[in-house]
Each structure stands twice: as structure tokens, then as C-alpha cells.
Protein backbone atom coordinates (compact mmCIF):
# COMPACT_ATOMS: atom_id res chain seq x y z
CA UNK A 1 -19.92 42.10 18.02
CA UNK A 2 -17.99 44.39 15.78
CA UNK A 3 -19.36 45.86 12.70
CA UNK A 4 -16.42 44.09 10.62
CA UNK A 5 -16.39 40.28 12.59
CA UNK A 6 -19.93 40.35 11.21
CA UNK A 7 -19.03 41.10 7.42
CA UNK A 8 -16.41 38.71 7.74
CA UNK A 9 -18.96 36.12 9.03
CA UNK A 10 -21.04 36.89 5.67
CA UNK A 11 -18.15 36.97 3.81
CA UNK A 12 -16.91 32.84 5.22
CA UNK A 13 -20.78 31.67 4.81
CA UNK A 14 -21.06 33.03 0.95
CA UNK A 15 -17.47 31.89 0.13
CA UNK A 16 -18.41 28.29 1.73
CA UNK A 17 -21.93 28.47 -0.56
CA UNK A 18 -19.20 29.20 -3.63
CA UNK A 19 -17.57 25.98 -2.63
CA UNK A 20 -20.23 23.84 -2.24
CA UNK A 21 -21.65 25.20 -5.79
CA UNK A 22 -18.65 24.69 -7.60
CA UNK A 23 -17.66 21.32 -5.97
CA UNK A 24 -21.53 20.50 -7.01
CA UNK A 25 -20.63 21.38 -10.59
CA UNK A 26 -17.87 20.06 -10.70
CA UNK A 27 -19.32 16.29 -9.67
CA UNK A 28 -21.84 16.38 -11.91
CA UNK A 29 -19.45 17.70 -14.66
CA UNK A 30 -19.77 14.93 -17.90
CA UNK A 31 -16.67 12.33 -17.89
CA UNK A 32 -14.48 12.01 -19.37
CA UNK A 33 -12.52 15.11 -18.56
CA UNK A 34 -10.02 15.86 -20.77
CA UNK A 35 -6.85 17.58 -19.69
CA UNK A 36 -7.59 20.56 -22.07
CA UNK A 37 -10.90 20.93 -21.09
CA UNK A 38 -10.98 24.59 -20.20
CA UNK A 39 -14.82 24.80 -18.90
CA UNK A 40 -13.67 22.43 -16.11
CA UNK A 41 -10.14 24.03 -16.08
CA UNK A 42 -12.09 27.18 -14.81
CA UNK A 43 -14.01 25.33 -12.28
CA UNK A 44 -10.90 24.20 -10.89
CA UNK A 45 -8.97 27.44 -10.98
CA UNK A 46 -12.40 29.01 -9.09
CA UNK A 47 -12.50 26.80 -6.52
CA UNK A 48 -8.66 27.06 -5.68
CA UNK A 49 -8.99 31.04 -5.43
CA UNK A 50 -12.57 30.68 -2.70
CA UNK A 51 -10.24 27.88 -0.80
CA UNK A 52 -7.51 30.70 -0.72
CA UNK A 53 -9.81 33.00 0.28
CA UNK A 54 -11.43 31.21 2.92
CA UNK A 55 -7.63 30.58 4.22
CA UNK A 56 -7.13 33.69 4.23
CA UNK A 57 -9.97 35.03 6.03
CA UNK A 58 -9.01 32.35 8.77
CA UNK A 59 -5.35 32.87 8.96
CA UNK A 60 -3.97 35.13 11.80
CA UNK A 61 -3.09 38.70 10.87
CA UNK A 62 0.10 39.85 11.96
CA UNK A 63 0.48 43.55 12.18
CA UNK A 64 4.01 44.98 12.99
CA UNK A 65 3.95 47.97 15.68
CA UNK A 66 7.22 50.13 16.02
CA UNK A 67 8.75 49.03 19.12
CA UNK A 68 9.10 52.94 20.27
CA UNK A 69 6.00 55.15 20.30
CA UNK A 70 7.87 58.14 18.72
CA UNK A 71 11.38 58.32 16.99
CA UNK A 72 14.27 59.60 19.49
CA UNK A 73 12.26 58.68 22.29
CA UNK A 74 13.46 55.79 24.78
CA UNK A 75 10.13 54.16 25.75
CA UNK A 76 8.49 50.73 24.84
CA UNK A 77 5.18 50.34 23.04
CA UNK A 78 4.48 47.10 24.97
């Protein structure tokens, strides 16, 4: 395996203990929950950035390659 596939596995399994923490908190948060309330405000703006994180450790990575290996020259990079 490489040495970065197994950071990144780290990195999903404590972002995925994040979420289950702050989902945890934020069930057993008292009701009623008013609009203002900015304790459970910040729960809910935590848990949006580890979902985005986890997405983005998920989503494909596109990297864009010149499609000639040096300038001036004629050949492909494919």
C-alpha cells in the first residue's frame, strides 16, 4: 500500500469518529432548540465541514497534464 492511501485511511476513520461524536451530541442536545442557539449552531456548522471533508477525501481528483511533453514539440503525452 502506499505511504499516503494509508494516511488517508486514518484520516476517513477519525473524520467518521468526528461524525459519529458530533451527531451523538447533537441527539442528546436539550430541546427545545432555538434558532439562535449558537452552541448547537456550532455543532451544526462542525458537522457540515467533517461531511465536506469526508466528500472530499472520496471524490475523484482530476489532475490536468499538458497534452505535449515539452513546448514546440509535436508529440502526445498519452
Amino acid at each position: 500500500m502506499d505511504d499516503y492511501s494509508e494516511c488517508l485511511d486514518i484520516a476517513r476513520q477519525e473524520l467518521k469518529l468526528a461524525q459519529a461524536a458530533l451527531r451523538r451530541d447533537m441527539v442528546e442536545y436539550p430541546t427545545p432548540i432555538a434558532v439562535c442557539d449558537e452552541q448547537f449552531n456550532h455543532l451544526l456548522d462542525q458537522s457540515e465541514r467533517v461531511r465536506k471533508a469526508l466528500a472530499a477525501l472520496e471524490a475523484p481528483c482530476f489532475v490536468p497534464t499538458p497534452r505535449k511533453l515539452t513546448p514546440g514539440r509535436s508529440i502526445e503525452s498519452r
